[in-house]
C-alpha atoms as a PDB file:
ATOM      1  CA  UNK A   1     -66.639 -35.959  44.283  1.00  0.00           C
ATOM      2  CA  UNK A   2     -63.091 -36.638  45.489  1.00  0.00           C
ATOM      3  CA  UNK A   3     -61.071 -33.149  45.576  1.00  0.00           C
ATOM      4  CA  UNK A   4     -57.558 -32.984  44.203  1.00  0.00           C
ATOM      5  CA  UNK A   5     -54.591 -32.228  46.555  1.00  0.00           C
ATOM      6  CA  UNK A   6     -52.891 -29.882  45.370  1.00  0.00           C
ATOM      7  CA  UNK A   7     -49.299 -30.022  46.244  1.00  0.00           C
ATOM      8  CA  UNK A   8     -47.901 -27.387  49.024  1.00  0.00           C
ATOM      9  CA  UNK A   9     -44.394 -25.442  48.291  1.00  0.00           C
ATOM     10  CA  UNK A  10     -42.370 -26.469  51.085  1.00  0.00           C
ATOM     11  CA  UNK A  11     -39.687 -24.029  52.308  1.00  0.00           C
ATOM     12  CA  UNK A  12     -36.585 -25.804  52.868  1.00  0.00           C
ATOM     13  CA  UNK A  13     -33.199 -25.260  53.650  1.00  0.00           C
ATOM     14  CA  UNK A  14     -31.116 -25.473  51.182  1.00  0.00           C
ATOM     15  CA  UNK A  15     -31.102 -23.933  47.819  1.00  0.00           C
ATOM     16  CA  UNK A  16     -29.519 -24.831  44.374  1.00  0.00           C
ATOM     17  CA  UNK A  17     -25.681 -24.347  44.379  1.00  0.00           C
ATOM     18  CA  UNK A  18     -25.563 -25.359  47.781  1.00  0.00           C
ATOM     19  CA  UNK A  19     -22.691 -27.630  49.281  1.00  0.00           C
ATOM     20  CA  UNK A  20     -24.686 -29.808  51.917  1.00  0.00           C
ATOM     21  CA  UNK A  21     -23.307 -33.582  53.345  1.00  0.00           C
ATOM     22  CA  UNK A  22     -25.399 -36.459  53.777  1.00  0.00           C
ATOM     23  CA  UNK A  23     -26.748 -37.202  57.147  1.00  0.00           C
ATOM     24  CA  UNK A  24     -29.005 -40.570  56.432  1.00  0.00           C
ATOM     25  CA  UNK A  25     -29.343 -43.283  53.903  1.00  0.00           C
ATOM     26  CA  UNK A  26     -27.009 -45.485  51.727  1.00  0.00           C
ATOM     27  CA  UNK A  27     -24.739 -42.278  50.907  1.00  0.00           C
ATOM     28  CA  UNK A  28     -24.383 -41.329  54.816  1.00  0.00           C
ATOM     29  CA  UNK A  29     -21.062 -38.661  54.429  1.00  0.00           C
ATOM     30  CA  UNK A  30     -20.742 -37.704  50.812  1.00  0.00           C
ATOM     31  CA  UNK A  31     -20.447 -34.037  49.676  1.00  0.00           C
ATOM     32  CA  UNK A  32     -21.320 -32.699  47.306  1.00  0.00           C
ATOM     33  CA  UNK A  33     -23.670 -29.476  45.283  1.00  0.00           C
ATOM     34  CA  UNK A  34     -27.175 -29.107  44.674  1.00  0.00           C
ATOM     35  CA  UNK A  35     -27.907 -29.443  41.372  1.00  0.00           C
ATOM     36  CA  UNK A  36     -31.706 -29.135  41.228  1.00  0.00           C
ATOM     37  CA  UNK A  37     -34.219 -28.281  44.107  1.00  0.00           C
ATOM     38  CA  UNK A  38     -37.329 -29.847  44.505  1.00  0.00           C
ATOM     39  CA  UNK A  39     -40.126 -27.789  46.289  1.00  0.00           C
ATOM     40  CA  UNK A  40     -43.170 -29.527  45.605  1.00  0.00           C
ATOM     41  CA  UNK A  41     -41.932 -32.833  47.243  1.00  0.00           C
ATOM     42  CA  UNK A  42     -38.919 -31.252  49.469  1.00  0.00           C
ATOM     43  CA  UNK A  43     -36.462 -33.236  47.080  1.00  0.00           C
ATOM     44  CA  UNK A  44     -33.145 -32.570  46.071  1.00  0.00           C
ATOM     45  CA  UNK A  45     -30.566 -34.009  43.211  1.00  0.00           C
ATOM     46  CA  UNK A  46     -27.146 -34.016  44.196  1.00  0.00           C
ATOM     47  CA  UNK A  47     -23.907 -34.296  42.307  1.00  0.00           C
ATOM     48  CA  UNK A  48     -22.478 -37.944  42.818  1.00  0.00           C
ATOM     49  CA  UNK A  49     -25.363 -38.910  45.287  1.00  0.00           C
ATOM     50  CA  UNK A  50     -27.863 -41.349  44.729  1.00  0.00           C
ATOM     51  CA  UNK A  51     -26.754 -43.055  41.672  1.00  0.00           C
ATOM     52  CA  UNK A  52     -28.645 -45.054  39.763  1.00  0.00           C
ATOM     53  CA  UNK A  53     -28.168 -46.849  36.321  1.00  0.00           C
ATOM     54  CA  UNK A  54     -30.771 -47.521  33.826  1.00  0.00           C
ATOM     55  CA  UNK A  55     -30.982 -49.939  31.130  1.00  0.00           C
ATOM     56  CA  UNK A  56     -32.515 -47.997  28.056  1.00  0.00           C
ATOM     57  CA  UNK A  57     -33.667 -50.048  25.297  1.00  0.00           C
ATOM     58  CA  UNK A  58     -32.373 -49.117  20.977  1.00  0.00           C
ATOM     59  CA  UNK A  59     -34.788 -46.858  19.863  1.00  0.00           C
ATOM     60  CA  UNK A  60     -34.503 -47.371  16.082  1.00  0.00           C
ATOM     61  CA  UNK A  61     -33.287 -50.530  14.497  1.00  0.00           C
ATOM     62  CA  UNK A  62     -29.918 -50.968  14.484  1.00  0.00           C
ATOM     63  CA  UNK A  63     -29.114 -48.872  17.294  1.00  0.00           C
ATOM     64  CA  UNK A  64     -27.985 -50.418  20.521  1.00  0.00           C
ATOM     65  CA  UNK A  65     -29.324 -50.051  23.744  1.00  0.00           C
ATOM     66  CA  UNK A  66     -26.854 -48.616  26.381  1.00  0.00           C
ATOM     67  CA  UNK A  67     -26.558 -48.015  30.163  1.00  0.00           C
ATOM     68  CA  UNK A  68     -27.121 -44.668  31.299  1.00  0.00           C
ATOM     69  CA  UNK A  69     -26.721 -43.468  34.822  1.00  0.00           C
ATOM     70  CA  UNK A  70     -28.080 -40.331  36.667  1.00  0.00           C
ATOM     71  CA  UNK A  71     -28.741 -39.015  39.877  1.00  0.00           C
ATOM     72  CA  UNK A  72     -32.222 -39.526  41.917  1.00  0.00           C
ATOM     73  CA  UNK A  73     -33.887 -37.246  44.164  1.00  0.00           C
ATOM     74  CA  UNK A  74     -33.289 -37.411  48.240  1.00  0.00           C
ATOM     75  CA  UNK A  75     -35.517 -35.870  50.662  1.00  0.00           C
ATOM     76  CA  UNK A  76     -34.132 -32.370  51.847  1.00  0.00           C
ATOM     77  CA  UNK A  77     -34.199 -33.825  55.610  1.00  0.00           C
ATOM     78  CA  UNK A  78     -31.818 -36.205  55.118  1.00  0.00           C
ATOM     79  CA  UNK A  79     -28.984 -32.844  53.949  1.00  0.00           C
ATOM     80  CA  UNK A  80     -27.681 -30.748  56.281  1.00  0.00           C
ATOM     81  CA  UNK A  81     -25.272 -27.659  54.987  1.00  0.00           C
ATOM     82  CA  UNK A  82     -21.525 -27.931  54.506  1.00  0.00           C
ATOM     83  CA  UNK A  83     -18.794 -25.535  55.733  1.00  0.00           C
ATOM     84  CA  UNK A  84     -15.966 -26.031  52.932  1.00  0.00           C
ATOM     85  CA  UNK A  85     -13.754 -23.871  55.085  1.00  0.00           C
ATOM     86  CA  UNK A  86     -14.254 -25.614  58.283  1.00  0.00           C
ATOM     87  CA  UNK A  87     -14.866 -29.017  57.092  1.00  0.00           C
ATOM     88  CA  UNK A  88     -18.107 -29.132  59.278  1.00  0.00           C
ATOM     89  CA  UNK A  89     -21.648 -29.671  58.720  1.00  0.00           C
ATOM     90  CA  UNK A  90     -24.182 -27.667  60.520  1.00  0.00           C
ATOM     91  CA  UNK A  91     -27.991 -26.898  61.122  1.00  0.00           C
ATOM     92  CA  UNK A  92     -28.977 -23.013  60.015  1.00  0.00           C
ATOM     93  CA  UNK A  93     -30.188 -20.182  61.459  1.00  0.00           C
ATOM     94  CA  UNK A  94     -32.031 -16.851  60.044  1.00  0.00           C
ATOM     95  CA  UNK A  95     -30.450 -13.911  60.668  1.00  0.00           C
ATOM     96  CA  UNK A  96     -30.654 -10.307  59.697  1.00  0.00           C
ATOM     97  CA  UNK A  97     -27.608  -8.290  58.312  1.00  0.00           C
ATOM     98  CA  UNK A  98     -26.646  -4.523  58.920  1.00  0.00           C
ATOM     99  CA  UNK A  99     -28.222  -3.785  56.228  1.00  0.00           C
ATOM    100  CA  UNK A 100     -31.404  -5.837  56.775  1.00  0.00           C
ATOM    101  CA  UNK A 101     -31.106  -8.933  54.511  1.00  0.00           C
ATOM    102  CA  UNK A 102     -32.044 -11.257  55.906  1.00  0.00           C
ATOM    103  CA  UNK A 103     -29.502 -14.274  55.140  1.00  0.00           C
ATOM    104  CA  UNK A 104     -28.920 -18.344  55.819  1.00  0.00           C
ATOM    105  CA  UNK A 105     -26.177 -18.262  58.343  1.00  0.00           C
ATOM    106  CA  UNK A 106     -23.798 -21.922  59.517  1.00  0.00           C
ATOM    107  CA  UNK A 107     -24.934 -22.550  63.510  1.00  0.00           C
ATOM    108  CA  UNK A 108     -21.583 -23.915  64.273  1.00  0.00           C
ATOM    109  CA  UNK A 109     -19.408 -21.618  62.575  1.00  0.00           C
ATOM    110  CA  UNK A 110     -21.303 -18.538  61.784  1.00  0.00           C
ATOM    111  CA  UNK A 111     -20.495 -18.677  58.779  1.00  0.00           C
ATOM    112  CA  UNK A 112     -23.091 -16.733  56.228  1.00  0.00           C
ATOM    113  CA  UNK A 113     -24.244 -18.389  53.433  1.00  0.00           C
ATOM    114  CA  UNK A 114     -26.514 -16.566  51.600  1.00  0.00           C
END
């Protein structure tokens, strides 16, 4: 008997709410905020990234079909975080405050995120 794989929750580096730019694929150098996270696969869904369309047929008689278009999941690799203030984009680090969080902080700027 074949087992199942069960999927693994990936930490990753960005979170919902996020600003992050695109480092790789068709939309190399757009902005723009995480909508939706994706552990399981180490996805996210960006706002204005990764547009597709999709031709949906009329449900009912009648009706007519229409064109609807959404955003698809990218691979969390392919994001890196986004300094509005700065206009940079930068790798993180982990780092403790004085009050022991510990919190996402911008390599290049120090910025904190978190």
């Amino acid at each position: 008997m074949a087992k199942t794989k069960q999927a693994q929750k990936a930490k990753m580096h960005v979170k919902k709410g996020d600003t992050i730019q695109v480092i790789s694929g068709t939309d190399k150098g757009k902005i723009g905020e995480i909508i939706r996270a994706i552990p399981q696969t180490s996805q996210v869904i960006v706002q204005g990234v990764n547009v597709k369309t999709k031709h949906v047929k009329p449900q009912q008689e009648g009706e007519s079909g229409q064109i609807v278009t959404f955003e698809a999941p990218i691979h969390s690799s392919n994001v890196m975080l986004y300094s509005q203030k700065e206009e940079v984009a930068s790798r993180i680090s982990y780092t403790f405050t004085d009050d022991g969080r510990k919190v996402r902080m911008l390599k290049k700027t120090g910025e904190i995120i978190d």
